[in-house]
Protein backbone atom coordinates (compact mmCIF):
# COMPACT_ATOMS: atom_id res chain seq x y z
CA UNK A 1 -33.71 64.67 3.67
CA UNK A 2 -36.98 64.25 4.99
CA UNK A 3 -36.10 61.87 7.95
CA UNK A 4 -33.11 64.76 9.25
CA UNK A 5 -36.09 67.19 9.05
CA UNK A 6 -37.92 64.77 11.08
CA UNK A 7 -35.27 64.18 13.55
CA UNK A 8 -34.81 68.01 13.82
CA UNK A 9 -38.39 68.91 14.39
CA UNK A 10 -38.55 65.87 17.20
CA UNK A 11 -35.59 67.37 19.09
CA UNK A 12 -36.82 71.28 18.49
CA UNK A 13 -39.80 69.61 20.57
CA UNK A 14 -38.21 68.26 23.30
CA UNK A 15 -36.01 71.68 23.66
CA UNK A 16 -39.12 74.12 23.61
CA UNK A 17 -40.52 71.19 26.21
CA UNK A 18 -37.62 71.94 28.73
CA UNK A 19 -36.38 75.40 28.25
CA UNK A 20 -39.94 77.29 28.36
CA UNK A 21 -41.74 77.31 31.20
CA UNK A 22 -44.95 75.41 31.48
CA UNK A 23 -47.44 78.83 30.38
CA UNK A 24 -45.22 79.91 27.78
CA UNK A 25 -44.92 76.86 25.74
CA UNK A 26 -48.14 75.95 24.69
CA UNK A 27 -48.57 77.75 21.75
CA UNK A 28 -44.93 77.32 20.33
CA UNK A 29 -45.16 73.40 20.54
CA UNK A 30 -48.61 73.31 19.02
CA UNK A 31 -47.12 75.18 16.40
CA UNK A 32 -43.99 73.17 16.33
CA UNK A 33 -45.59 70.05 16.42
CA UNK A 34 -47.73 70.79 13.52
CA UNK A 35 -44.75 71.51 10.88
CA UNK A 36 -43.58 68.38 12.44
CA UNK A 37 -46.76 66.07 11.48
CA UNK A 38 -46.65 68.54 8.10
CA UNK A 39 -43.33 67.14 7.44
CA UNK A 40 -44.47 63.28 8.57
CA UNK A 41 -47.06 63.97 5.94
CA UNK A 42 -44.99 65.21 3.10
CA UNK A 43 -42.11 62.58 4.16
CA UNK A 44 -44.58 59.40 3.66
CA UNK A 45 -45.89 61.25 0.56
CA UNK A 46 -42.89 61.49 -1.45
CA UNK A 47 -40.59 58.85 -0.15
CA UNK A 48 -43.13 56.22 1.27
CA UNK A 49 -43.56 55.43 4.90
CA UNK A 50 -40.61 53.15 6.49
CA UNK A 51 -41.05 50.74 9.49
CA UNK A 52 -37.28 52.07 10.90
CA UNK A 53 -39.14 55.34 11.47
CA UNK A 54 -42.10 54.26 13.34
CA UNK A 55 -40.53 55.37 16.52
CA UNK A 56 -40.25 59.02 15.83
CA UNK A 57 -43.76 58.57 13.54
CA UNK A 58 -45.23 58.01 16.90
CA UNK A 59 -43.62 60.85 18.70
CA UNK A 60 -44.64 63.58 16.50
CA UNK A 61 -48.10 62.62 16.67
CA UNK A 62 -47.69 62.58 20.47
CA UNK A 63 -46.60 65.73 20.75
CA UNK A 64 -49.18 67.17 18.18
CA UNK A 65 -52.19 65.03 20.31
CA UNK A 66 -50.73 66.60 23.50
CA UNK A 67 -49.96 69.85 22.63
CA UNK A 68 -53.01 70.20 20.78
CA UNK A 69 -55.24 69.22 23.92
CA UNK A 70 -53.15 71.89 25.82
CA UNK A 71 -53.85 74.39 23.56
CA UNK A 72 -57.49 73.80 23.46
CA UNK A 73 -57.89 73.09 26.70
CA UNK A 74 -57.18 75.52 29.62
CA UNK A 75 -56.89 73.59 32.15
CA UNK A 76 -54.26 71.66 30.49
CA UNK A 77 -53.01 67.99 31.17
CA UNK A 78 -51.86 67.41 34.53
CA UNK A 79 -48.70 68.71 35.79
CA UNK A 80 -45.32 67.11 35.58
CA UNK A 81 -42.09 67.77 36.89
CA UNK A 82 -39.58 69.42 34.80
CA UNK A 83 -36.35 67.08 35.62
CA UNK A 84 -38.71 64.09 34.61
CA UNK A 85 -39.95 65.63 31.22
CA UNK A 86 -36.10 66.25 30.68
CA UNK A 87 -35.38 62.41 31.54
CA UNK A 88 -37.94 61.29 28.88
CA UNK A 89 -37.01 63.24 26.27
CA UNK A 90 -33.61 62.70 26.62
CA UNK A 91 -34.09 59.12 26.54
CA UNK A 92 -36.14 59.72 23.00
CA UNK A 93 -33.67 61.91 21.79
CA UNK A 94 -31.05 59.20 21.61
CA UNK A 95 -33.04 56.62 20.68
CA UNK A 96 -34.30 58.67 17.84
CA UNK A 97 -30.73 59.23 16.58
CA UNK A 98 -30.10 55.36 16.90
CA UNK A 99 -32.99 54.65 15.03
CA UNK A 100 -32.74 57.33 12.51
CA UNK A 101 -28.70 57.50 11.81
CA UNK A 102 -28.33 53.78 12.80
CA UNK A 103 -24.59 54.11 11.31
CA UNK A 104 -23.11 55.24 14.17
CA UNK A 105 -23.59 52.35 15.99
CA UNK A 106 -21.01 49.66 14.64
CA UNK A 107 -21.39 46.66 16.57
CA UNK A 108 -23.57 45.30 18.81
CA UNK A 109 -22.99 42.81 21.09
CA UNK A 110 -26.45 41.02 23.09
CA UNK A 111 -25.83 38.88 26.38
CA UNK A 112 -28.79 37.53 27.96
CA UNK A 113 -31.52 39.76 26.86
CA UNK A 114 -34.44 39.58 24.71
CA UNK A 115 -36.98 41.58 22.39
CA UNK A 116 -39.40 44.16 23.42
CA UNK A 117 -42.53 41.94 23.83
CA UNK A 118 -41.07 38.49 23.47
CA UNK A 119 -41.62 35.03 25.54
CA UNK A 120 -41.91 34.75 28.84
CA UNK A 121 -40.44 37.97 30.45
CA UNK A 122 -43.67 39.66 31.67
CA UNK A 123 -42.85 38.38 35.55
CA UNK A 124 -41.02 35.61 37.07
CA UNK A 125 -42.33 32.30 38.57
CA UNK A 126 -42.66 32.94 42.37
CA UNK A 127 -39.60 30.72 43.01
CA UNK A 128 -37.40 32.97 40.33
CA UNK A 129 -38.69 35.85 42.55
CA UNK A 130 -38.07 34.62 46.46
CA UNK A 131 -34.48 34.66 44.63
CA UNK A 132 -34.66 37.66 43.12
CA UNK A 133 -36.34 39.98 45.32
CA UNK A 134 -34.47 38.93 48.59
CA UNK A 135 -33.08 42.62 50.40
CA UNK A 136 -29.91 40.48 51.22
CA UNK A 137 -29.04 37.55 49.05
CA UNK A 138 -26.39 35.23 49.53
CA UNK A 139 -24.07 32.67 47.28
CA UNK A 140 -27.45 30.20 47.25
CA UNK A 141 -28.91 33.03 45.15
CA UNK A 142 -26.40 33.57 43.23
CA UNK A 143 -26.06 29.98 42.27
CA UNK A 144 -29.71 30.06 41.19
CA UNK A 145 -30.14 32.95 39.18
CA UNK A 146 -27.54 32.49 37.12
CA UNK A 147 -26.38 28.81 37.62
CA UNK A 148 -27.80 25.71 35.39
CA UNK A 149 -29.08 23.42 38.01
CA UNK A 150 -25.56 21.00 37.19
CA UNK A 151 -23.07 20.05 39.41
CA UNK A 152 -20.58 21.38 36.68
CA UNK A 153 -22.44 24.48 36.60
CA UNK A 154 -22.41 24.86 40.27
CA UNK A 155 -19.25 24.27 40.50
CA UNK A 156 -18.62 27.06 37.87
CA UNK A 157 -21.03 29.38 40.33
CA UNK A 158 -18.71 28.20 43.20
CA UNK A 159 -15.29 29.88 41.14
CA UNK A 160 -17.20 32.73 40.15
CA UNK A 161 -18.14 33.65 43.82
CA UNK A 162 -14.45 33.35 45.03
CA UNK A 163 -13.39 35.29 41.91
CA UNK A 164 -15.96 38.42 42.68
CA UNK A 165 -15.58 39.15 46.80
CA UNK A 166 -11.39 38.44 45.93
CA UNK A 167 -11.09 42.25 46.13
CA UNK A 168 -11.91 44.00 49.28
CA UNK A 169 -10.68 47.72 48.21
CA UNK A 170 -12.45 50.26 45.66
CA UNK A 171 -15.27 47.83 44.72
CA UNK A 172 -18.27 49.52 43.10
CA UNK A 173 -21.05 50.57 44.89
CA UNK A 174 -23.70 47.61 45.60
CA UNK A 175 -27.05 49.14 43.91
CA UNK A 176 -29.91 50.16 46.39
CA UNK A 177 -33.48 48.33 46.50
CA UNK A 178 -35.16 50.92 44.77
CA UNK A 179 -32.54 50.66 42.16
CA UNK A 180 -33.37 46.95 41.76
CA UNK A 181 -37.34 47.18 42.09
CA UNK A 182 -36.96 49.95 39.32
CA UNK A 183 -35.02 47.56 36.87
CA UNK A 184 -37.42 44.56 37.86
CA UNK A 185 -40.42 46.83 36.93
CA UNK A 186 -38.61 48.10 33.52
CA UNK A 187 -38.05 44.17 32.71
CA UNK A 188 -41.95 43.49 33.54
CA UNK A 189 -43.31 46.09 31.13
CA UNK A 190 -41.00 45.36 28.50
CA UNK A 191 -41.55 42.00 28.60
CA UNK A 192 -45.49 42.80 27.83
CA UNK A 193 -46.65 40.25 25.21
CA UNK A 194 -46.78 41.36 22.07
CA UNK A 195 -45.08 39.68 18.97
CA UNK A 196 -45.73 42.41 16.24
CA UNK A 197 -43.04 44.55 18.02
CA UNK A 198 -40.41 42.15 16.49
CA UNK A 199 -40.49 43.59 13.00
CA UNK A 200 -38.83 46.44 14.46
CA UNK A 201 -35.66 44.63 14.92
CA UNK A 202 -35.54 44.19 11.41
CA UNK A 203 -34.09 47.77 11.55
CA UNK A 204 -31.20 47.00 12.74
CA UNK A 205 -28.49 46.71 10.44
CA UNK A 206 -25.29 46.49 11.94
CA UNK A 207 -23.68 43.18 12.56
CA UNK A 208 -24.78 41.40 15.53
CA UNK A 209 -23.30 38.97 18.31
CA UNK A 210 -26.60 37.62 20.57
CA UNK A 211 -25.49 35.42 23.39
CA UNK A 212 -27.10 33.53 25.82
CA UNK A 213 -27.05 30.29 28.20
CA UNK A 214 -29.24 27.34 27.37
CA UNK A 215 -30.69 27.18 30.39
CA UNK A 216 -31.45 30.84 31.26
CA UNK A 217 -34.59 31.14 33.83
CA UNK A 218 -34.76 35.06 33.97
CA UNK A 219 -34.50 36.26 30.34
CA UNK A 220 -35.25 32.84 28.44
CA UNK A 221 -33.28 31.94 25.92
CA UNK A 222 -35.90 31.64 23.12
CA UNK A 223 -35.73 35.54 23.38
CA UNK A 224 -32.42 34.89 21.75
CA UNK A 225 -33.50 32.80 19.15
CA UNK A 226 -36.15 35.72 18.35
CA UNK A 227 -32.89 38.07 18.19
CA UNK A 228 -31.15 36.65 16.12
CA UNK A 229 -33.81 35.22 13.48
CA UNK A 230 -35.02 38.90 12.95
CA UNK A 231 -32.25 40.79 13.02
CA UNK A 232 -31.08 40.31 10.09
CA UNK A 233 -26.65 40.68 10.19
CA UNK A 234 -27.15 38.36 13.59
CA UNK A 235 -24.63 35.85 14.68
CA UNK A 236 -25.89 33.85 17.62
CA UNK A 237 -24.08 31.82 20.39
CA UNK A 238 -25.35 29.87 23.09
CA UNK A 239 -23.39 28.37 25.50
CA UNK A 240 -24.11 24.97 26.75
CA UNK A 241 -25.24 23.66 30.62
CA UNK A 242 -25.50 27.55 31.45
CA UNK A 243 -27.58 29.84 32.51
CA UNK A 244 -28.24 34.05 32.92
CA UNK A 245 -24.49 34.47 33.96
CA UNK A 246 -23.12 32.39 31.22
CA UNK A 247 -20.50 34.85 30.67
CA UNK A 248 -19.70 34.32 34.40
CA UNK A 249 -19.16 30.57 34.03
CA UNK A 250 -17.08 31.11 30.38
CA UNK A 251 -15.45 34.21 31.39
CA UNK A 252 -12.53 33.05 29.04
CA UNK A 253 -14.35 31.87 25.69
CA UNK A 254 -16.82 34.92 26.18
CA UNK A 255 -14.21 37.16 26.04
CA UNK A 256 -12.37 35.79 23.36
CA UNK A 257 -15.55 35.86 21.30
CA UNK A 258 -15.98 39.31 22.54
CA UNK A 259 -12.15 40.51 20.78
CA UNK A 260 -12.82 38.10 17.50
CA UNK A 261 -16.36 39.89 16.93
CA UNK A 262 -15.23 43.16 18.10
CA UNK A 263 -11.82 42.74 15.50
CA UNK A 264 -13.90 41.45 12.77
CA UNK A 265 -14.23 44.75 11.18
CA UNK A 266 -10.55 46.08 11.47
CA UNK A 267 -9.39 42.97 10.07
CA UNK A 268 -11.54 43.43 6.85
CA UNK A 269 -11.03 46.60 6.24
């Protein structure tokens, strides 16, 4: 009961936050704000304190430390744009829900990607990045990134590069460099050291598929051994003389692992 009330109160926040203007909110989310922590109290009170609600723990106090300074303080934080404040909030609205009603998620599935905080993804090695951060990069790139250094898995990189530029009509648009500097920057700051942020996976319930090359140079793939030892419903598969794209050089057996997870459920109900 306590944790919907919590949820509420969070997205009540983030409402009052982009529907009043910026002089007209600060007393209704310091007000908000403190029912909210009122409830956080009460909550951790009566039912105990849970690590799958740290998330929205830490927002509520947030918003009671910020709103709070506004309040008190007439000059006020400084100013940010609307549209951005939206963004945010958005973004911790649904992650809220995901952490909160976790149930309606069924399945995940996790290719190539690690932990917030794990091994080795604050920053590439400077030979990773004259790769990576090339404006115009070529098949030599490709075959690098995401490519074990094999001749069978260059060879693999060879009929994946013929399979992708087959099409010449309605491909998707190639993202811009802003786009790419933006994701590079998102994978630096995640990848911030810090292994206490791995109890948090523990949260996740739902069954699991974490997949992953041996041999992957941009997300390593001891991030997936982290995945899948502490999430606990976790099924792991790594696929052998491969790299990042591994799902590029097993397009086939990916995707066939992809329909047996994925039909796992249906076919035990």
């Amino acid at each position: 009961m306590f944790e919907l009330l919590l949820l509420l109160s969070n997205l009540g926040l983030f409402a009052l936050t982009v529907s009043l203007k910026k002089g007209r909110r600060r007393t209704p989310l310091f007000a908000l704000s403190g029912i909210a922590t009122l409830l956080l109290v009460i909550h951790g009170t009566v039912e105990g304190y849970r690590i799958q609600l740290l998330f929205p723990y830490y927002i509520t106090i947030l918003f009671l430390v910020i709103s709070g300074y506004r309040y008190l303080k007439k000059t006020g934080l400084p100013k940010i744009p609307r549209f951005m404040l939206g963004s945010v909030y958005t973004a911790i609205a649904i992650m809220l829900v995901g952490t909160i009603r976790p149930h309606l998620v069924r399945r995940l599935i996790l290719a190539g990607t690690g932990p917030q905080g794990g091994r080795d993804m604050h920053g590439w090695n400077n030979e990773i990045n004259n790769h990576a951060y090339k404006d115009v990069q070529g098949a030599e790139d490709i075959f690098y990134l995401f490519f074990a250094p094999t001749t069978t898995s260059q060879r693999k990189g060879l009929e994946f590069v013929g399979r992708i530029f087959t099409r010449s009509e309605d491909r998707d648009e190639m993202p811009s460099l802003q786009v790419r500097d933006a994701q590079a920057k998102a994978i630096i700051d995640w990848g911030i050291p810090d292994l206490s942020k791995l109890a948090r996976l523990a949260g996740i319930r739902q069954p699991t598929l974490v997949a992953n090359g041996n041999h992957d140079i941009m997300v390593p793939t001891v991030n997936s051994y982290l995945l899948a030892g502490h999430i606990p419903n976790a099924e792991l598969m790594i696929y052998p003389d491969a790299n990042h794209g591994f799902l590029f050089q097993y397009p086939h057996e990916f995707a066939e692992k992809v329909n047996a997870f994925l039909n796992e459920e249906a076919s035990n109900a």
